[in-house]
PDB file of N, CA and C in Angstrom:
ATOM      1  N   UNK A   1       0.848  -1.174   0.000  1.00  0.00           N
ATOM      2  CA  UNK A   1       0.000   0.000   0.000  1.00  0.00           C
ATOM      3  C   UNK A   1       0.893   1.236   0.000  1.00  0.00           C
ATOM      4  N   UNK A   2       0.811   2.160  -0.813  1.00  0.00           N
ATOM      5  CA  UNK A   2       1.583   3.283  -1.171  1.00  0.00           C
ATOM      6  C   UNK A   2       1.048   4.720  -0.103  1.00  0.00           C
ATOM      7  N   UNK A   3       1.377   5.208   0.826  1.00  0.00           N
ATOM      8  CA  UNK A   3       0.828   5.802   1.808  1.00  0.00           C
ATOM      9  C   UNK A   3       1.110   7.317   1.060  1.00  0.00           C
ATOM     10  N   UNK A   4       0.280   8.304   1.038  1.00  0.00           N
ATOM     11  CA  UNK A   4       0.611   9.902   0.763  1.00  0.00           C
ATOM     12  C   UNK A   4       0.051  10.619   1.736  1.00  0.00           C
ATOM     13  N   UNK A   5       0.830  11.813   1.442  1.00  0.00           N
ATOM     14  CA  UNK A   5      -0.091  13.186   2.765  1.00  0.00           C
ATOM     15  C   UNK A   5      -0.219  14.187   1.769  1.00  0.00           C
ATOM     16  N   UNK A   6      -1.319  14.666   2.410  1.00  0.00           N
ATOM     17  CA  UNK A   6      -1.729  15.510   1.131  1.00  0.00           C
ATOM     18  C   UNK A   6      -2.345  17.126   2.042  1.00  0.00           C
ATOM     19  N   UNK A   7      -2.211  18.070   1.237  1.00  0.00           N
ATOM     20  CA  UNK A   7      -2.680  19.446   2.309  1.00  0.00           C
ATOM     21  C   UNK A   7      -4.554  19.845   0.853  1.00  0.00           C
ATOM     22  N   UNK A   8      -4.885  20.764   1.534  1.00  0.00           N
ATOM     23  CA  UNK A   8      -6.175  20.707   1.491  1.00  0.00           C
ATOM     24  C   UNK A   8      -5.843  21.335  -0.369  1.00  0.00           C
ATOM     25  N   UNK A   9      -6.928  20.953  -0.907  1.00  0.00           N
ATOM     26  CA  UNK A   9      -6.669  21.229  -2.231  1.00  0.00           C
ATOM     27  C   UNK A   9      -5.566  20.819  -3.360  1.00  0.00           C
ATOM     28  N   UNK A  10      -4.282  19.990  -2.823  1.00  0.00           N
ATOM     29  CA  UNK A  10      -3.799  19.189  -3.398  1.00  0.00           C
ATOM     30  C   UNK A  10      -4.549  17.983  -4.308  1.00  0.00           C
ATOM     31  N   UNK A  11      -3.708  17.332  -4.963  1.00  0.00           N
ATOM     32  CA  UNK A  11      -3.732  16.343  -5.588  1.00  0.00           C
ATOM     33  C   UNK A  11      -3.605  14.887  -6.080  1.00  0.00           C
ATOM     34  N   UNK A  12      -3.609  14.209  -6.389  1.00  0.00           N
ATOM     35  CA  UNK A  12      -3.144  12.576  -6.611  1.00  0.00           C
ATOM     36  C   UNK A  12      -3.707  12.400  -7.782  1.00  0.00           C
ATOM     37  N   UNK A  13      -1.999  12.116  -8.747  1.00  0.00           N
ATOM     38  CA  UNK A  13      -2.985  11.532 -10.329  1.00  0.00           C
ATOM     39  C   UNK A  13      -2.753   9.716 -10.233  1.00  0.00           C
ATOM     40  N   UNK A  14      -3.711   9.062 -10.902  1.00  0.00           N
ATOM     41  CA  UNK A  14      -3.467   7.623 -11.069  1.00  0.00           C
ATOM     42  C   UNK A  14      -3.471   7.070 -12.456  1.00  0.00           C
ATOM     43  N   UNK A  15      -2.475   6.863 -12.703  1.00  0.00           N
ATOM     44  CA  UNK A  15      -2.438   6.815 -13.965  1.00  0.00           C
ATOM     45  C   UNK A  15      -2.389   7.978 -15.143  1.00  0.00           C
ATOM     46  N   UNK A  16      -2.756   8.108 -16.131  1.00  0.00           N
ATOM     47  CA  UNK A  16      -2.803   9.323 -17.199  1.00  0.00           C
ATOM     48  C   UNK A  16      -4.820  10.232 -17.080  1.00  0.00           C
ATOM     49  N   UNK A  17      -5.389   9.620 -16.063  1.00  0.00           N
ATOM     50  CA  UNK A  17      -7.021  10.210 -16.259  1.00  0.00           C
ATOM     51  C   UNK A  17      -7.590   9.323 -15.553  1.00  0.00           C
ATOM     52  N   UNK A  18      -7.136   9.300 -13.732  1.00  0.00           N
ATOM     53  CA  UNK A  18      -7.600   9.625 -12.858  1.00  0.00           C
ATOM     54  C   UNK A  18      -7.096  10.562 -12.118  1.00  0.00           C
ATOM     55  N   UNK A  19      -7.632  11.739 -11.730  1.00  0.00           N
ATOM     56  CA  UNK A  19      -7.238  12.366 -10.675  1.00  0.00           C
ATOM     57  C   UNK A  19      -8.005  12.654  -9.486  1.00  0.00           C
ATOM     58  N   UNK A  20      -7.372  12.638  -8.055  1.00  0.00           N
ATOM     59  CA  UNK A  20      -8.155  12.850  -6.932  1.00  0.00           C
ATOM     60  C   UNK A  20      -7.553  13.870  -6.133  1.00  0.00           C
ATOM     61  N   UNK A  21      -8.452  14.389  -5.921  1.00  0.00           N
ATOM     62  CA  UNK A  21      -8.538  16.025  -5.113  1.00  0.00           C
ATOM     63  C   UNK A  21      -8.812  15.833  -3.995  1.00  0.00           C
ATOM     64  N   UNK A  22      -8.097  16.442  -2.475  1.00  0.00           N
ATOM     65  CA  UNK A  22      -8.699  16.476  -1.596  1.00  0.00           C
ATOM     66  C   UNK A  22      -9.295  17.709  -1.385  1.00  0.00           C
ATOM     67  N   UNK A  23     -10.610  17.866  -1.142  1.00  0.00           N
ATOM     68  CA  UNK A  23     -11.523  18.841  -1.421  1.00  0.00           C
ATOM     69  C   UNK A  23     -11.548  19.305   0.055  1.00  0.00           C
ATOM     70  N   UNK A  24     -12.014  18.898   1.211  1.00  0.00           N
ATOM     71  CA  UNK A  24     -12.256  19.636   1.944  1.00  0.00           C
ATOM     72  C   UNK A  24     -11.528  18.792   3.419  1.00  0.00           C
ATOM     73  N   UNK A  25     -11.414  19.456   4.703  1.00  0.00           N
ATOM     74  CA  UNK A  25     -11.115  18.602   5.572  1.00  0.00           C
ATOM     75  C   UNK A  25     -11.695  19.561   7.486  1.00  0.00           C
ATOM     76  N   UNK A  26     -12.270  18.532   7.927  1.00  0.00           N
ATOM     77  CA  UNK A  26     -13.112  19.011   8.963  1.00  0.00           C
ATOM     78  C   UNK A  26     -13.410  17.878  10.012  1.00  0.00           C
ATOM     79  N   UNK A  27     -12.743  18.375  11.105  1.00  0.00           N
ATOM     80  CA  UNK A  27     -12.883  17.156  12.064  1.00  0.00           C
ATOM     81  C   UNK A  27     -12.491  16.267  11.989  1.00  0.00           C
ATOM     82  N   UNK A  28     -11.319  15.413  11.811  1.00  0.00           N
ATOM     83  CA  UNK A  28     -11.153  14.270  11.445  1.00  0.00           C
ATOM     84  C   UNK A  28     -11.567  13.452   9.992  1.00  0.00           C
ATOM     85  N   UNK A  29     -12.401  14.600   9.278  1.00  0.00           N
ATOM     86  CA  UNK A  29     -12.774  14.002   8.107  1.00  0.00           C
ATOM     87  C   UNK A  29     -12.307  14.734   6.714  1.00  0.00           C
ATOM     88  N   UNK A  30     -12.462  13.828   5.976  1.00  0.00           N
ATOM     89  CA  UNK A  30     -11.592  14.836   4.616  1.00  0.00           C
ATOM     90  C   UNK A  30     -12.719  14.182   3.658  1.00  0.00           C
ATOM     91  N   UNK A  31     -12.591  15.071   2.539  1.00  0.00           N
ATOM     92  CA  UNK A  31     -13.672  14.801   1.730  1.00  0.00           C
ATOM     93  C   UNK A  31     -13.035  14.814   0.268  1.00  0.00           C
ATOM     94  N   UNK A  32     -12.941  13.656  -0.619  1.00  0.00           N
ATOM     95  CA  UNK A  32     -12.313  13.864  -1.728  1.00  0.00           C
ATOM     96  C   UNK A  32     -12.950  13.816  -3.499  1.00  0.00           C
ATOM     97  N   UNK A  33     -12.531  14.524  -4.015  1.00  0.00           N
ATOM     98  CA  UNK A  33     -13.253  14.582  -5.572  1.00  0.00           C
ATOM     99  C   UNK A  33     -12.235  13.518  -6.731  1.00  0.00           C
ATOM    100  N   UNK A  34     -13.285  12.648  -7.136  1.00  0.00           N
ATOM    101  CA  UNK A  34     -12.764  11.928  -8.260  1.00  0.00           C
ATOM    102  C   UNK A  34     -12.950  12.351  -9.477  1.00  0.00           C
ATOM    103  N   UNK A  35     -12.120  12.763 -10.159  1.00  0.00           N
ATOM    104  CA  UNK A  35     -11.983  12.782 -11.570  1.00  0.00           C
ATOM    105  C   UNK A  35     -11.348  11.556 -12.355  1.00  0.00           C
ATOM    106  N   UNK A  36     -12.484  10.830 -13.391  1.00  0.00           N
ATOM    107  CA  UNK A  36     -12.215  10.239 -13.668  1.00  0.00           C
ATOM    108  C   UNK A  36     -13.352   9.254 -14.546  1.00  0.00           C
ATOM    109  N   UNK A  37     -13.076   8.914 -15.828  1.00  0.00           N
ATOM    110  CA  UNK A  37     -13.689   8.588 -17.001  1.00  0.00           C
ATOM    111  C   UNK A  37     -14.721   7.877 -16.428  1.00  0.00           C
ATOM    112  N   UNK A  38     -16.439   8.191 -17.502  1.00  0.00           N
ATOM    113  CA  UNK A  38     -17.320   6.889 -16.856  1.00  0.00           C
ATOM    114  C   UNK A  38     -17.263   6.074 -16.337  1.00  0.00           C
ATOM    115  N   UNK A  39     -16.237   5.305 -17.725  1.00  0.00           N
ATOM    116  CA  UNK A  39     -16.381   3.838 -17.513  1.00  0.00           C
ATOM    117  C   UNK A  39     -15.454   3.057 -16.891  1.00  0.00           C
ATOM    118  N   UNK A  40     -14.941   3.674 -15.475  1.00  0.00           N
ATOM    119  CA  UNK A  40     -14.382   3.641 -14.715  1.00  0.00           C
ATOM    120  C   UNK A  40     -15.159   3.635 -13.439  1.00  0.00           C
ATOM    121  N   UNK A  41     -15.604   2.236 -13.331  1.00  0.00           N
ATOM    122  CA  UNK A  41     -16.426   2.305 -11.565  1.00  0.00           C
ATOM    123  C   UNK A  41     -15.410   2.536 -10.271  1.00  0.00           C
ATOM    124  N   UNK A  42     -16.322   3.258  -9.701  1.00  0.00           N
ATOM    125  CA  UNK A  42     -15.787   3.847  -8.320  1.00  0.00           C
ATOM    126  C   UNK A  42     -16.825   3.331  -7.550  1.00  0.00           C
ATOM    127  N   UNK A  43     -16.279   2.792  -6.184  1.00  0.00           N
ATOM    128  CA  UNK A  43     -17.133   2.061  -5.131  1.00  0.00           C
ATOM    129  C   UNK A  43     -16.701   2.541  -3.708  1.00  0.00           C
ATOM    130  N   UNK A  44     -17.186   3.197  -2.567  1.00  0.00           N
ATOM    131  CA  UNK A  44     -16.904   3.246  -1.597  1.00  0.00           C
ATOM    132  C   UNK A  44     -16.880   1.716  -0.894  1.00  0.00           C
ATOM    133  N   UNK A  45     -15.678   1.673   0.114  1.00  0.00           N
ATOM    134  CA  UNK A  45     -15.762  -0.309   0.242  1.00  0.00           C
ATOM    135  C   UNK A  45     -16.965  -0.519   1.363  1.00  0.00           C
ATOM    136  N   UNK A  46     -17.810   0.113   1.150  1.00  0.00           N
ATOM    137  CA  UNK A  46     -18.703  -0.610   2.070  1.00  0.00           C
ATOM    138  C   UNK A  46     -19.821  -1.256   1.462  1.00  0.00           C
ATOM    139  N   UNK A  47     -19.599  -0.645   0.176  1.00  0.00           N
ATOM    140  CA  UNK A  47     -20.787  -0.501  -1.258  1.00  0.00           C
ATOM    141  C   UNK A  47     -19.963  -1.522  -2.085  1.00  0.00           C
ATOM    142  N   UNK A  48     -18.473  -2.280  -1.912  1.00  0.00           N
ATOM    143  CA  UNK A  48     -18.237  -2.877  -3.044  1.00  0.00           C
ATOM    144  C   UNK A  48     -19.003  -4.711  -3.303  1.00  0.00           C
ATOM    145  N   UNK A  49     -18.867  -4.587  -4.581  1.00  0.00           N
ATOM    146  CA  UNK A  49     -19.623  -5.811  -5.265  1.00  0.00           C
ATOM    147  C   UNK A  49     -19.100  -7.204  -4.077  1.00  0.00           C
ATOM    148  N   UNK A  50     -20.279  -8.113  -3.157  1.00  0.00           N
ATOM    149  CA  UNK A  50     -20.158  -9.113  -2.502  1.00  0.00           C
ATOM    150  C   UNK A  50     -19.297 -10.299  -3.829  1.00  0.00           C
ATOM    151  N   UNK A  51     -18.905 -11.012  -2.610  1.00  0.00           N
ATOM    152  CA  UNK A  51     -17.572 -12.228  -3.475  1.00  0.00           C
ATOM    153  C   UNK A  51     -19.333 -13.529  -3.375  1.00  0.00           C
ATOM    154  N   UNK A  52     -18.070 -14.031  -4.286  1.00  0.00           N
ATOM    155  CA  UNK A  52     -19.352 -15.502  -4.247  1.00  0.00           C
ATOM    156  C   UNK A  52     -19.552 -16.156  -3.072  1.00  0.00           C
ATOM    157  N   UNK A  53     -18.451 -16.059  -1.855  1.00  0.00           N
ATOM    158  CA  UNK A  53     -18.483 -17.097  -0.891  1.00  0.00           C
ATOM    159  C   UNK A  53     -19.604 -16.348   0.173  1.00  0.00           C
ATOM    160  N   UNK A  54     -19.901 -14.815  -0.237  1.00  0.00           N
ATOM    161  CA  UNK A  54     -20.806 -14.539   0.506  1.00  0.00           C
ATOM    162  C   UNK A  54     -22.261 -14.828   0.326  1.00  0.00           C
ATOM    163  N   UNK A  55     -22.370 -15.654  -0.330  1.00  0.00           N
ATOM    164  CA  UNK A  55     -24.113 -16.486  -0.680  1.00  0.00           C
ATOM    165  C   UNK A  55     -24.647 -17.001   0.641  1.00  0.00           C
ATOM    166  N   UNK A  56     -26.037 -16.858   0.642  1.00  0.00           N
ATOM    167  CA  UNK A  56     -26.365 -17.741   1.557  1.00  0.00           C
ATOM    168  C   UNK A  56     -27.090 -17.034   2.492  1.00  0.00           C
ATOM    169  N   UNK A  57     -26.736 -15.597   2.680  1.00  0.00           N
ATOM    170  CA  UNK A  57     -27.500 -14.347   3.889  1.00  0.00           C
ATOM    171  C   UNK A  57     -28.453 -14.619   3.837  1.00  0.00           C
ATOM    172  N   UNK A  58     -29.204 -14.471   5.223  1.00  0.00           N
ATOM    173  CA  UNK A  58     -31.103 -14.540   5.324  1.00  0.00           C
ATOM    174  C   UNK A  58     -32.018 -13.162   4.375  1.00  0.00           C
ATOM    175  N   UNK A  59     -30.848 -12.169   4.333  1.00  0.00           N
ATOM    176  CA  UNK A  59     -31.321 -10.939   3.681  1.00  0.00           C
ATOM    177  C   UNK A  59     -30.542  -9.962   2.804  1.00  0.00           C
ATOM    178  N   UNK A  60     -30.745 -10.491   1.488  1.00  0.00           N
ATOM    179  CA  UNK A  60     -29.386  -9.380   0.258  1.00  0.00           C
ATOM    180  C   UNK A  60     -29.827  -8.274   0.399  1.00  0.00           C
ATOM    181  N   UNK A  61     -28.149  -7.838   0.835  1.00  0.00           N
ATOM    182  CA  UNK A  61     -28.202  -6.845   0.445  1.00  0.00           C
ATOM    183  C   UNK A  61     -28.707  -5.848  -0.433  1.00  0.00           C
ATOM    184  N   UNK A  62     -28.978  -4.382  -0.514  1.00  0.00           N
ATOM    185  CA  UNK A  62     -29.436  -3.871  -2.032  1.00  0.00           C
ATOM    186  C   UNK A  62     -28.174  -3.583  -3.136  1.00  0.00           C
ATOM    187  N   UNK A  63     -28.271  -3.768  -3.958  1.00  0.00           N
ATOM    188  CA  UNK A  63     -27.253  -4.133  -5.250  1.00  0.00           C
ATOM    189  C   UNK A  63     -26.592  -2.862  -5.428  1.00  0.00           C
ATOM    190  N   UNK A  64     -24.724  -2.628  -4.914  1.00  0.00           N
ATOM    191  CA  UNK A  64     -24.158  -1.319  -5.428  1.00  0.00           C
ATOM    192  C   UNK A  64     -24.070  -0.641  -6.554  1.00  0.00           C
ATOM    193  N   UNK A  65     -24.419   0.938  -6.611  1.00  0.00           N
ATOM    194  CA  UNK A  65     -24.336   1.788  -7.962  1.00  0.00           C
ATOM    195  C   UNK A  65     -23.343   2.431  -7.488  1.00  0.00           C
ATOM    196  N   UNK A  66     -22.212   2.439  -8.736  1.00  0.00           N
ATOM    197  CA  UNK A  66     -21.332   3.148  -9.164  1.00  0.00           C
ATOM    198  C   UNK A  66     -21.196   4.590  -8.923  1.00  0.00           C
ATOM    199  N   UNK A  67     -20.230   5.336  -8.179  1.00  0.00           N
ATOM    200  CA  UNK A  67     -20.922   6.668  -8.277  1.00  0.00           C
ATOM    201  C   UNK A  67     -20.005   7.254  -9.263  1.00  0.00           C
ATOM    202  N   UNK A  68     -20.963   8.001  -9.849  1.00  0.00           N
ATOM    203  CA  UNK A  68     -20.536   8.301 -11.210  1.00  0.00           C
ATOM    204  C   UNK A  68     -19.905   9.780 -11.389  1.00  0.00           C
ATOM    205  N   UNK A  69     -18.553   9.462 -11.658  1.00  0.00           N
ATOM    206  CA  UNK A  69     -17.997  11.151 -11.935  1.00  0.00           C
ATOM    207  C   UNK A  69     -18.771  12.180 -12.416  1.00  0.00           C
ATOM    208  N   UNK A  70     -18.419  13.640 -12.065  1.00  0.00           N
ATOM    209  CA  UNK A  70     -19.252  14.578 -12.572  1.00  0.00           C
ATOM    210  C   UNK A  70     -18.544  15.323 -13.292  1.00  0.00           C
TER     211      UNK A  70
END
């Protein structure tokens, strides 16, 4: 895992067309902007796609959407 520090309004490119902005920071929390092509899914990991071995729950989950660059 590649660790960075970043000050408010800085940057992080990934690759040639992703870039991530840290947009804001307040309380312990920072808030960041993705730039970066449609068809390129972005998932917060709490929202990412279940593995197969997770079959079987009494109750599925509702199915993650992509949040989609603006």
């Amino acid at each position: 895992m590649l660790v960075l520090s970043r000050k408010l309004g800085e940057k992080i490119f990934i690759g040639e067309n992703i870039c991530i902005t840290v947009v804001d920071i307040d309380r312990g929390k920072i808030r960041l902007g993705i730039d970066a092509p449609r068809n390129v899914p972005i998932y917060r990991q709490e929202l990412l796609p279940l593995k197969a071995g997770a079959e079987g729950t009494a109750a599925a989950p509702p199915q993650p959407s992509a949040i989609t660059p603006s």
